[in-house]
N, C-alpha and C. Protein backbone atom coordinates (compact mmCIF):
# COMPACT_ATOMS: atom_id res chain seq x y z
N UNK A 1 -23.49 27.71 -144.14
CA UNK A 1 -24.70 27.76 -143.36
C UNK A 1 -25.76 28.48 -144.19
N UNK A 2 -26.80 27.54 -144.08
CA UNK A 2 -28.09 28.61 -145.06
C UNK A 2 -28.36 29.42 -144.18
N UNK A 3 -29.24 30.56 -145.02
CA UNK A 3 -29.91 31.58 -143.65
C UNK A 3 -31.13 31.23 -143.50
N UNK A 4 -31.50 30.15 -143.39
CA UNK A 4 -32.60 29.89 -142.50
C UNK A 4 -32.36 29.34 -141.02
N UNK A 5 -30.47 29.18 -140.82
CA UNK A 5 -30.06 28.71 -140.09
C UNK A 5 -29.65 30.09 -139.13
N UNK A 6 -29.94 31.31 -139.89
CA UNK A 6 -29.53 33.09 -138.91
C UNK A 6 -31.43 33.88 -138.72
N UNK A 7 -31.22 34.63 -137.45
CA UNK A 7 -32.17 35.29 -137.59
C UNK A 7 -32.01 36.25 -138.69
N UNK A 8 -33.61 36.52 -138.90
CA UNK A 8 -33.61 37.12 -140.55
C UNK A 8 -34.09 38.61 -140.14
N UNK A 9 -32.67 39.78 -140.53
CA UNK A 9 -32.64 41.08 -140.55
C UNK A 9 -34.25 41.31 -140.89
N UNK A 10 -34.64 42.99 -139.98
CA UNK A 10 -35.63 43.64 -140.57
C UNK A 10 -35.60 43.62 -142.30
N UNK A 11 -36.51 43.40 -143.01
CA UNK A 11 -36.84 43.64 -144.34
C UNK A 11 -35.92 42.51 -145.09
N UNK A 12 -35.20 41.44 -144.74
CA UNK A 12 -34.69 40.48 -145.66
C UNK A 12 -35.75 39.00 -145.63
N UNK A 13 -36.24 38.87 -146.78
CA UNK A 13 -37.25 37.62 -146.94
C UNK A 13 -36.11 36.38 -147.07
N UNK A 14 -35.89 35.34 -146.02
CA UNK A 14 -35.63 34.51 -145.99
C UNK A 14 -35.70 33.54 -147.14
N UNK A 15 -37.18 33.22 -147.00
CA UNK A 15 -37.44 32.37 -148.27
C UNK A 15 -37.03 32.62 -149.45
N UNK A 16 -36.89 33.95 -150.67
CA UNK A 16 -36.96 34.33 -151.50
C UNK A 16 -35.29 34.47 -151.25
N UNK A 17 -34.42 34.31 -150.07
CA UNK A 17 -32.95 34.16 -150.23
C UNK A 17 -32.20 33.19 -150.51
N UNK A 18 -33.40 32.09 -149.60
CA UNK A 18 -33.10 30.78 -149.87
C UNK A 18 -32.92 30.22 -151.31
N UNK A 19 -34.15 30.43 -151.96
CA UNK A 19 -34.53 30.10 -153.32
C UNK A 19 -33.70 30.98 -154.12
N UNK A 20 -32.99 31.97 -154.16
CA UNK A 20 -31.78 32.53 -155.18
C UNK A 20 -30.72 31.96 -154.79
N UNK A 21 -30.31 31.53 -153.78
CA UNK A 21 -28.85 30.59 -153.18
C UNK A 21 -28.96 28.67 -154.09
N UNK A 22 -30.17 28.62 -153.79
CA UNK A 22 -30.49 27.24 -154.25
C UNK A 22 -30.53 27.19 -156.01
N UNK A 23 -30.92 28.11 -157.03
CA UNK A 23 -31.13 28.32 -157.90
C UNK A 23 -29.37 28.94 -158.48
N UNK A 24 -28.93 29.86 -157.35
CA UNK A 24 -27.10 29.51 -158.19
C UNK A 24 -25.90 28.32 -157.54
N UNK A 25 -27.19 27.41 -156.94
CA UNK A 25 -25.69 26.20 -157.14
C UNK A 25 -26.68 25.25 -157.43
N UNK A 26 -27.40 25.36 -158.91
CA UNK A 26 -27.89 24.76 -159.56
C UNK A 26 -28.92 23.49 -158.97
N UNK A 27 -29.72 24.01 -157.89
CA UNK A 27 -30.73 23.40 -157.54
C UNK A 27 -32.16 23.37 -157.62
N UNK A 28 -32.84 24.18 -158.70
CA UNK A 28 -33.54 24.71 -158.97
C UNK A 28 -33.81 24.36 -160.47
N UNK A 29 -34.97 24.15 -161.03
CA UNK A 29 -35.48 23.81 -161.96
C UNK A 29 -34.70 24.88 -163.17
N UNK A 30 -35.20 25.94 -162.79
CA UNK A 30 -34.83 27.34 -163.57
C UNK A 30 -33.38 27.65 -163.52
N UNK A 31 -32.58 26.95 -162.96
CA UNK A 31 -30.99 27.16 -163.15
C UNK A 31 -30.35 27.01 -164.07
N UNK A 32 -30.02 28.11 -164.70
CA UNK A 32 -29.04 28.31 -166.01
C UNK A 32 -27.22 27.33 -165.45
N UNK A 33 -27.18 27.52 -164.45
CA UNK A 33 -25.80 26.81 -164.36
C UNK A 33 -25.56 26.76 -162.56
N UNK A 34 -24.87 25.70 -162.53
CA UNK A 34 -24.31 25.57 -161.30
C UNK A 34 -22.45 25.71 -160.69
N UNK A 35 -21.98 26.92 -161.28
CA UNK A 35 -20.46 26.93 -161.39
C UNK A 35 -20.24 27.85 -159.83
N UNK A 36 -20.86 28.08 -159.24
CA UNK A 36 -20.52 29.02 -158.17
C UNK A 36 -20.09 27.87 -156.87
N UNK A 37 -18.84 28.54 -156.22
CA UNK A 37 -18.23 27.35 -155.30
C UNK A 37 -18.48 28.21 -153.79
N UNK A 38 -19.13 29.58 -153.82
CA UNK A 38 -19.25 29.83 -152.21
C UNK A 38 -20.28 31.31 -152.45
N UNK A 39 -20.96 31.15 -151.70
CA UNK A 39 -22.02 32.60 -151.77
C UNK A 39 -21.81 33.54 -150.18
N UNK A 40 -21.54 34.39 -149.88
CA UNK A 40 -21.46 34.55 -149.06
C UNK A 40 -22.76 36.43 -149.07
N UNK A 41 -23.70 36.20 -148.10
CA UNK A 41 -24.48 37.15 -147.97
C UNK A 41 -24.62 38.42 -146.74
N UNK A 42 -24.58 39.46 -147.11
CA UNK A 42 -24.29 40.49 -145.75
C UNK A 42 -25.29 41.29 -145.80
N UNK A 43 -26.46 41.90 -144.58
CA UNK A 43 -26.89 43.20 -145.07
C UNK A 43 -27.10 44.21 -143.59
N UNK A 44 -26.56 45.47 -144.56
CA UNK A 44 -26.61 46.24 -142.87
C UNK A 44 -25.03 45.45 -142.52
N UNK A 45 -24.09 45.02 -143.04
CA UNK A 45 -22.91 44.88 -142.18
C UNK A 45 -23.33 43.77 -141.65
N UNK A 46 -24.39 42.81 -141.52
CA UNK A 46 -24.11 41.54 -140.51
C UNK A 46 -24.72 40.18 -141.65
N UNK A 47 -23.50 39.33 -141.13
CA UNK A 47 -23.83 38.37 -141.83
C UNK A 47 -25.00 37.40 -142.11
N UNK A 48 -25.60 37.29 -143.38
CA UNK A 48 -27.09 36.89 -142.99
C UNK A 48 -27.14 35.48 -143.61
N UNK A 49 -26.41 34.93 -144.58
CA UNK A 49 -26.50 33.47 -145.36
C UNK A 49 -24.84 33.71 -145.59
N UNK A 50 -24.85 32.18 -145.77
CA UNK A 50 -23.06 31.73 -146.55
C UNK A 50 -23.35 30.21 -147.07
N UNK A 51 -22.79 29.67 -148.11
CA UNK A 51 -23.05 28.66 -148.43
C UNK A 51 -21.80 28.23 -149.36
N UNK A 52 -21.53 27.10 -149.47
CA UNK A 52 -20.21 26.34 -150.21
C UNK A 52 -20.33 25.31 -150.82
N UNK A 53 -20.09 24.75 -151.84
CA UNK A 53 -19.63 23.80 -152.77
C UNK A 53 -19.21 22.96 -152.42
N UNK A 54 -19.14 21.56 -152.96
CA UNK A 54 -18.24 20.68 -152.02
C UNK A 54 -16.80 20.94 -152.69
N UNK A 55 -15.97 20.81 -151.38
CA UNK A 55 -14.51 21.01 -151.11
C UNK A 55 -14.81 22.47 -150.87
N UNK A 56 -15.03 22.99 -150.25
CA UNK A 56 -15.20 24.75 -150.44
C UNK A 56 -15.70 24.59 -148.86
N UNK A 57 -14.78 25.62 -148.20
CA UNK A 57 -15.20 25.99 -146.89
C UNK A 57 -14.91 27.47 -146.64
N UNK A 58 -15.42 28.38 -145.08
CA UNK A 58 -15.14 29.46 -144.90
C UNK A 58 -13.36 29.57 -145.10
N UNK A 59 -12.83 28.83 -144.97
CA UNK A 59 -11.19 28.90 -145.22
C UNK A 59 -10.76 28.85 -146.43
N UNK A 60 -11.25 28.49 -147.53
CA UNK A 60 -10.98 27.91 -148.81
C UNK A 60 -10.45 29.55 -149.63
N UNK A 61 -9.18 29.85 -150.14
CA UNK A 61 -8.80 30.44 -150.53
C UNK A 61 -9.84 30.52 -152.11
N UNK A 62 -10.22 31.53 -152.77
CA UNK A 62 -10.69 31.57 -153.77
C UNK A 62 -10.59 32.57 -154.61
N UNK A 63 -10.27 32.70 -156.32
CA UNK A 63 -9.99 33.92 -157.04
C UNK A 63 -11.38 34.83 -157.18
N UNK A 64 -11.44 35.85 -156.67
CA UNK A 64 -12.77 36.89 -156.72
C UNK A 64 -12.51 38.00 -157.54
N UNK A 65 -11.72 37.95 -158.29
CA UNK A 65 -11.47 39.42 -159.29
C UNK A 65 -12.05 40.51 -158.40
N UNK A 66 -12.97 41.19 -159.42
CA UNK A 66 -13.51 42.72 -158.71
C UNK A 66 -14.18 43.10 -157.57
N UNK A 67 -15.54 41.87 -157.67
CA UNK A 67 -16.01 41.88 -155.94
C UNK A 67 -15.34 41.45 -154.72
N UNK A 68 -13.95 41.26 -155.24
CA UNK A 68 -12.99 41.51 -153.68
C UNK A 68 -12.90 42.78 -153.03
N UNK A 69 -13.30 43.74 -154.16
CA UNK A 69 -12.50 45.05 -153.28
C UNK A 69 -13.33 46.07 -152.65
């Protein structure tokens, strides 16, 4: 789900979230690469954007090394 699809927390610019989500799964002119298979965004503890790759869902098991923990 993009977050234009969540209400948008005090102080988080939607647009300017949109356009860094779109720019790392290589949709964006200025995209160095498109290898990312799920973005998932939080602030303040509540979920504000999530987005997936195709074959990639909220269930989709995935290797996250360090930002798992």
């Amino acid at each position: 789900m993009r977050s234009a699809d969540r209400p948008a927390p005090t102080g988080v610019d939607l647009e300017r979230l949109d356009a860094t989500i779109a720019r790392g799964f290589g949709e964006a002119a200025e995209s160095a690469t498109a290898d990312n298979l799920a973005v998932v965004v939080t602030h303040r503890g509540a979920l504000v954007a999530e987005r997936y790759g195709p074959g990639v869902g909220p269930d989709t098991t995935l290797i996250s090394w360090s930002m798992a923990k």
